[in-house]
C-alpha atoms as a PDB file:
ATOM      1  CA  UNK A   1       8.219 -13.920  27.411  1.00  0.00           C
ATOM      2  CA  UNK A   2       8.045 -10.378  28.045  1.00  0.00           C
ATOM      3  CA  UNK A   3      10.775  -7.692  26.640  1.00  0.00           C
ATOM      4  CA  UNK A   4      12.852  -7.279  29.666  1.00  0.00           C
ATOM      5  CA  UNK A   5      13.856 -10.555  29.867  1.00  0.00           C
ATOM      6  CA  UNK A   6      14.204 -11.033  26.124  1.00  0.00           C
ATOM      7  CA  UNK A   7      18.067 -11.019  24.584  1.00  0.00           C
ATOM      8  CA  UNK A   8      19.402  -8.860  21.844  1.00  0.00           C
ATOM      9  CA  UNK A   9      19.223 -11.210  19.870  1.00  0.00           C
ATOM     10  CA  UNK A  10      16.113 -12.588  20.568  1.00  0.00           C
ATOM     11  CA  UNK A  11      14.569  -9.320  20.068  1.00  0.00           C
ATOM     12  CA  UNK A  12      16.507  -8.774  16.744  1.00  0.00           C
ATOM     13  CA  UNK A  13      14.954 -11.753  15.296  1.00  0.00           C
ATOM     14  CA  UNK A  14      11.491 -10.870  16.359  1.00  0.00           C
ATOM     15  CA  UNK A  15      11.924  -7.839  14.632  1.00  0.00           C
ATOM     16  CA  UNK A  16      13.357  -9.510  11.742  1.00  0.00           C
ATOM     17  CA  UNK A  17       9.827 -11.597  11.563  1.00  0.00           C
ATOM     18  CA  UNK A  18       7.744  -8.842  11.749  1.00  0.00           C
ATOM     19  CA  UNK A  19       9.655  -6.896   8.861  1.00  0.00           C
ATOM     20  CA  UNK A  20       9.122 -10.103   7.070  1.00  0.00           C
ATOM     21  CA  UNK A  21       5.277 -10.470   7.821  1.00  0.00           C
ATOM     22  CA  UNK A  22       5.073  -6.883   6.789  1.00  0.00           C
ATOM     23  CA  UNK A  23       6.592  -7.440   3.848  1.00  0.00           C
ATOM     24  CA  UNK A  24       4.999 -10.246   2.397  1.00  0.00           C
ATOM     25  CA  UNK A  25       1.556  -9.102   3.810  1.00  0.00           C
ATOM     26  CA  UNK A  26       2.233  -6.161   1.329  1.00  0.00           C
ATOM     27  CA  UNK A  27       3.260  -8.232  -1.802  1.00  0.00           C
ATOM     28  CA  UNK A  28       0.528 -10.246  -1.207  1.00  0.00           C
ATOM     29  CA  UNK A  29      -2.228  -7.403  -1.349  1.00  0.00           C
ATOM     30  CA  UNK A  30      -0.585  -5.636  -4.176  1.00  0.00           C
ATOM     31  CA  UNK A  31      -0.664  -8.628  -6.073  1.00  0.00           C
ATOM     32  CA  UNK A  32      -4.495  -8.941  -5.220  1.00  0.00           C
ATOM     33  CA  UNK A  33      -4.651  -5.200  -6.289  1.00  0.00           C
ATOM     34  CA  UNK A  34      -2.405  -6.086  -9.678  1.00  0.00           C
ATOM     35  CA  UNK A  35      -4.943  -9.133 -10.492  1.00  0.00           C
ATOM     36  CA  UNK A  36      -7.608  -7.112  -9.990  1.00  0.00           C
ATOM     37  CA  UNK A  37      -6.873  -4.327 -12.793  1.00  0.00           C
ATOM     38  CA  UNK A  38      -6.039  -7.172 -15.020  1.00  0.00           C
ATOM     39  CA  UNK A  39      -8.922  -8.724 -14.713  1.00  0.00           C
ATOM     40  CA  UNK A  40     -10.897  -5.506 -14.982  1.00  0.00           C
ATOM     41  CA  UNK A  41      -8.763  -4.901 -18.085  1.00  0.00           C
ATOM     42  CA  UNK A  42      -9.937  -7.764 -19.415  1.00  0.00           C
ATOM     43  CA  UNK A  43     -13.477  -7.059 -18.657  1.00  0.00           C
ATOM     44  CA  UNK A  44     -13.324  -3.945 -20.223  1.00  0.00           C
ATOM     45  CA  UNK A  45     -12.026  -5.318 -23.374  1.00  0.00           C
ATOM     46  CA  UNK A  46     -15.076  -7.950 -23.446  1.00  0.00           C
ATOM     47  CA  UNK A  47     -17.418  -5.524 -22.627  1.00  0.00           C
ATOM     48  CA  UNK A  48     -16.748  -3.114 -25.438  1.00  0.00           C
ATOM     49  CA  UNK A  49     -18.569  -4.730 -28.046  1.00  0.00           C
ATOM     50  CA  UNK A  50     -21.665  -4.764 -26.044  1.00  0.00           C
ATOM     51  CA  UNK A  51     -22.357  -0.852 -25.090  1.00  0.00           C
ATOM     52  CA  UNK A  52     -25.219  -2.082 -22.059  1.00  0.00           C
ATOM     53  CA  UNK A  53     -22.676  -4.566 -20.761  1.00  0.00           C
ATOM     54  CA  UNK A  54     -20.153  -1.834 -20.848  1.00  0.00           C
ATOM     55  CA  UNK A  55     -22.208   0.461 -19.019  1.00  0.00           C
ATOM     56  CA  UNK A  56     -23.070  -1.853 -16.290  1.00  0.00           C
ATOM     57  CA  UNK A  57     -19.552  -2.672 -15.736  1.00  0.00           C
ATOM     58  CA  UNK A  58     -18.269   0.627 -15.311  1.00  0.00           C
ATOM     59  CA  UNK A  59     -21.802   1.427 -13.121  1.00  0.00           C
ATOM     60  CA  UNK A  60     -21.266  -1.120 -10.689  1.00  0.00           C
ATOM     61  CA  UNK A  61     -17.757  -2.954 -10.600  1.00  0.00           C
ATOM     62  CA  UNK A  62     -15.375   1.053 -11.202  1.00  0.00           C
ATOM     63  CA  UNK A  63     -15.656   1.986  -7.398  1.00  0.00           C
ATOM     64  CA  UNK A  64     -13.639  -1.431  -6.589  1.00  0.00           C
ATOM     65  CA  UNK A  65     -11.159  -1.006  -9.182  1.00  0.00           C
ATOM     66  CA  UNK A  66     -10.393   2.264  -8.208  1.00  0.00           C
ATOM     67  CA  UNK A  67      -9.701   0.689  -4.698  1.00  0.00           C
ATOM     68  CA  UNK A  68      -7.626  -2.159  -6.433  1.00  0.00           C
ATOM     69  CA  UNK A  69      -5.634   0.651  -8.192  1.00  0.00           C
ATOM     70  CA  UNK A  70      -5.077   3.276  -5.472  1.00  0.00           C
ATOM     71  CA  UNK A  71      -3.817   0.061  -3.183  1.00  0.00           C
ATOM     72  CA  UNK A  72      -1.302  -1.155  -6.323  1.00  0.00           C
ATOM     73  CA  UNK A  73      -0.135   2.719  -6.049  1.00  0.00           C
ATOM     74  CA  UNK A  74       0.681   2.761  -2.051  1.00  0.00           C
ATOM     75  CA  UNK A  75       1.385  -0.912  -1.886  1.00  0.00           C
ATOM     76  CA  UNK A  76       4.141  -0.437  -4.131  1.00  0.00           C
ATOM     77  CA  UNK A  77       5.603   2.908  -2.617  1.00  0.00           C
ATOM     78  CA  UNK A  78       5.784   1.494   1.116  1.00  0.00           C
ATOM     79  CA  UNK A  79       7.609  -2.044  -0.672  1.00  0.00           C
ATOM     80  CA  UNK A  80      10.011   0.602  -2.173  1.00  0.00           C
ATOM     81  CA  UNK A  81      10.308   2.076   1.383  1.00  0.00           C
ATOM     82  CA  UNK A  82      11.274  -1.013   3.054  1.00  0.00           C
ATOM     83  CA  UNK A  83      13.442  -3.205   0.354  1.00  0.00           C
ATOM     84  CA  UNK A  84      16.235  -3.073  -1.462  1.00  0.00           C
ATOM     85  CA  UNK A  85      16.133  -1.264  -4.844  1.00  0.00           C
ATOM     86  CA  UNK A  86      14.705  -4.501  -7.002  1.00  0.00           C
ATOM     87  CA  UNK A  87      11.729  -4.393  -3.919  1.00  0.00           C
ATOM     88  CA  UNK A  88      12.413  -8.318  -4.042  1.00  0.00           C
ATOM     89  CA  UNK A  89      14.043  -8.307  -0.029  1.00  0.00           C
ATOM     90  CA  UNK A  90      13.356  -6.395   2.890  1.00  0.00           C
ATOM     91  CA  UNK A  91      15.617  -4.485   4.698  1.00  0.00           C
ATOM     92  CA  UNK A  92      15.685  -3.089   8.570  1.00  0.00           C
ATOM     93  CA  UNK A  93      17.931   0.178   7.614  1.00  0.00           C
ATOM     94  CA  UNK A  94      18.761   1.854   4.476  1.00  0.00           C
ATOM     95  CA  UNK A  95      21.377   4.897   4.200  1.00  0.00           C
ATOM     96  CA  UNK A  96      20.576   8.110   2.949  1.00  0.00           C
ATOM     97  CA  UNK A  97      22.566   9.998   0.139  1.00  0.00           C
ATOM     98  CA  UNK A  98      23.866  12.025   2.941  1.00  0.00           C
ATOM     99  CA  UNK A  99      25.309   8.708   4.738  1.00  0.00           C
ATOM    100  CA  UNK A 100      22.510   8.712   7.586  1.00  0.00           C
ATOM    101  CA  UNK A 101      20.932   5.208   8.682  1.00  0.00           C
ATOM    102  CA  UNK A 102      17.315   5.045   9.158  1.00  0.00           C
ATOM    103  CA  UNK A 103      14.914   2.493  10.352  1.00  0.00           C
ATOM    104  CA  UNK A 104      12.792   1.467   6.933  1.00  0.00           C
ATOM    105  CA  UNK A 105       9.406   0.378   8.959  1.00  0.00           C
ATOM    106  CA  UNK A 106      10.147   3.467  11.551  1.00  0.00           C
ATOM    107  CA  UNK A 107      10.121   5.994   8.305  1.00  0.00           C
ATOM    108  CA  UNK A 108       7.533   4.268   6.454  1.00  0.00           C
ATOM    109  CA  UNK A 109       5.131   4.486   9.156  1.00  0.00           C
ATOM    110  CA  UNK A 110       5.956   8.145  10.139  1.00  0.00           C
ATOM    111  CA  UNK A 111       5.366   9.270   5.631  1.00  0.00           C
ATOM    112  CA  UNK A 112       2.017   6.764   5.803  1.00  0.00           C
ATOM    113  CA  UNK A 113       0.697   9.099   8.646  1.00  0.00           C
ATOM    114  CA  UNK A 114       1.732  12.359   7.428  1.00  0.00           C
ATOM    115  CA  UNK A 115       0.048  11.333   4.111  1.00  0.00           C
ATOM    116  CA  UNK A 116      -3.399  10.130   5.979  1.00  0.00           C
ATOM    117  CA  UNK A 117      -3.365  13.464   7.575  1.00  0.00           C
ATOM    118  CA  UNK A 118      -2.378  15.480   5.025  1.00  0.00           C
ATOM    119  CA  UNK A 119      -5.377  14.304   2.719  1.00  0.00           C
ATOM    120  CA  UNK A 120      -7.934  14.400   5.886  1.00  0.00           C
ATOM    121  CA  UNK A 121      -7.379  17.778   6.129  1.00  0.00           C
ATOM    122  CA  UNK A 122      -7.103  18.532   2.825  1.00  0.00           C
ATOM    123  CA  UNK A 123      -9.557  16.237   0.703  1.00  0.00           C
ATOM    124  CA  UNK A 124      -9.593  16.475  -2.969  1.00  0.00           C
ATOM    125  CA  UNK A 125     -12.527  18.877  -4.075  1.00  0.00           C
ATOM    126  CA  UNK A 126     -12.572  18.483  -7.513  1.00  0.00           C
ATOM    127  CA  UNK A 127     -14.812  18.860  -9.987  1.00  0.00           C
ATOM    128  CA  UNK A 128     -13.982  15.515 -11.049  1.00  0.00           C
ATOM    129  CA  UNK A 129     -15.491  12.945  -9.318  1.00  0.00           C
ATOM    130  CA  UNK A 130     -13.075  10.043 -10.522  1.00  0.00           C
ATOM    131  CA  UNK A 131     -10.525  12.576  -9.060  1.00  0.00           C
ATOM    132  CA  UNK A 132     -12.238  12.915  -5.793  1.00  0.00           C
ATOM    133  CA  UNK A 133     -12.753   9.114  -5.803  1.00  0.00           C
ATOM    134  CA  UNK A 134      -9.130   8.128  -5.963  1.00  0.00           C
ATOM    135  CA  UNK A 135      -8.077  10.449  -3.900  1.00  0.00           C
ATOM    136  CA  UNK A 136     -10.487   8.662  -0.977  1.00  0.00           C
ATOM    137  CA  UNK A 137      -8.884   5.522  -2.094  1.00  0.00           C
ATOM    138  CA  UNK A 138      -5.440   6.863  -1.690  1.00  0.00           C
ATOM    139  CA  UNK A 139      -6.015   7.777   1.583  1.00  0.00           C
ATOM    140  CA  UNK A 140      -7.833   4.452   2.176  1.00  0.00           C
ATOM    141  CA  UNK A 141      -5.034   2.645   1.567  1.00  0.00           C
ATOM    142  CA  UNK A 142      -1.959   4.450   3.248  1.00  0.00           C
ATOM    143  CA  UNK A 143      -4.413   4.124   6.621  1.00  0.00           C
ATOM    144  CA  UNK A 144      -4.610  -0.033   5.764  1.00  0.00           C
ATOM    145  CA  UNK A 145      -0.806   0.831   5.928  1.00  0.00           C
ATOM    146  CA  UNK A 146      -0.839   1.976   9.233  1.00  0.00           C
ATOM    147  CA  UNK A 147      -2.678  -0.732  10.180  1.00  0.00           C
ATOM    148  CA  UNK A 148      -0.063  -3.397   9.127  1.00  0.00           C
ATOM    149  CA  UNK A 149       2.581  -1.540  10.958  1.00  0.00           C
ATOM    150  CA  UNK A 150       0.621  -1.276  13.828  1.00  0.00           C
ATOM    151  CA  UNK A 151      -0.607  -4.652  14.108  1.00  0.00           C
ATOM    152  CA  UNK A 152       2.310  -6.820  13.258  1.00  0.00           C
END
């Protein structure tokens, strides 16, 4: 069934189940990204008895946890951006201070690009490369943003 011959509320609750897909598609990868640092936290914690097994974990496995953690970081911003305060139910509109309505996946989608472009154009040229890392991750992530919206 095509748009035009869809009703209001037929296209209400198809918007209604792709906030929802949204929604839980985020929980679910920033629970993957949560479980992730624990587990690295725990590795780390092992590891530091044994200086070579140390090493190699921080050689090898860092680059993925910095992934894990720059996706709990965005993950949980765009859940704040389209829930309710306790991020627990999602929510088609919220109200500004001012008393304006605004469309949560609508806004959400419009900060996610202006923060992929804003760090293309500007990437992070530190001296640090953990710094420079992250900040690829960052933008990594708000882009797999993007992606949901623009796919579900």
């Amino acid at each position: 069934m095509n748009e035009s011959n869809m009703t209001m509320n037929e296209i209400e609750l198809d918007a209604v189940r792709g906030l929802t897909a949204i929604f839980h598609t985020l929980v679910r990868q920033r629970d993957q990204a949560q479980n992730e640092i624990w587990q690295f936290t725990n590795e780390l914690s092992k590891a530091a008895t044994a200086p070579s097994d140390l090493a190699n974990l921080l050689a090898y496995r860092a680059d993925s946890r910095f992934r894990a953690a720059a996706k709990l970081f965005v993950f949980n911003l765009a859940l704040h951006a389209i829930t309710l305060e306790d991020d627990t139910k999602p929510v088609a509109t919220k109200t500004t201070t001012k008393g304006e309505v605004f469309d949560t996946l609508t806004h959400l989608r419009k900060y996610a690009q202006e923060e992929v472009n804003r760090r293309a154009r500007g990437p992070s040229r530190s001296t640090s490369v953990c710094s420079n890392l992250m900040d690829q991750e960052i933008l990594s992530a708000w882009a797999d943003v993007i992606d949901l919206l623009d796919f579900t």
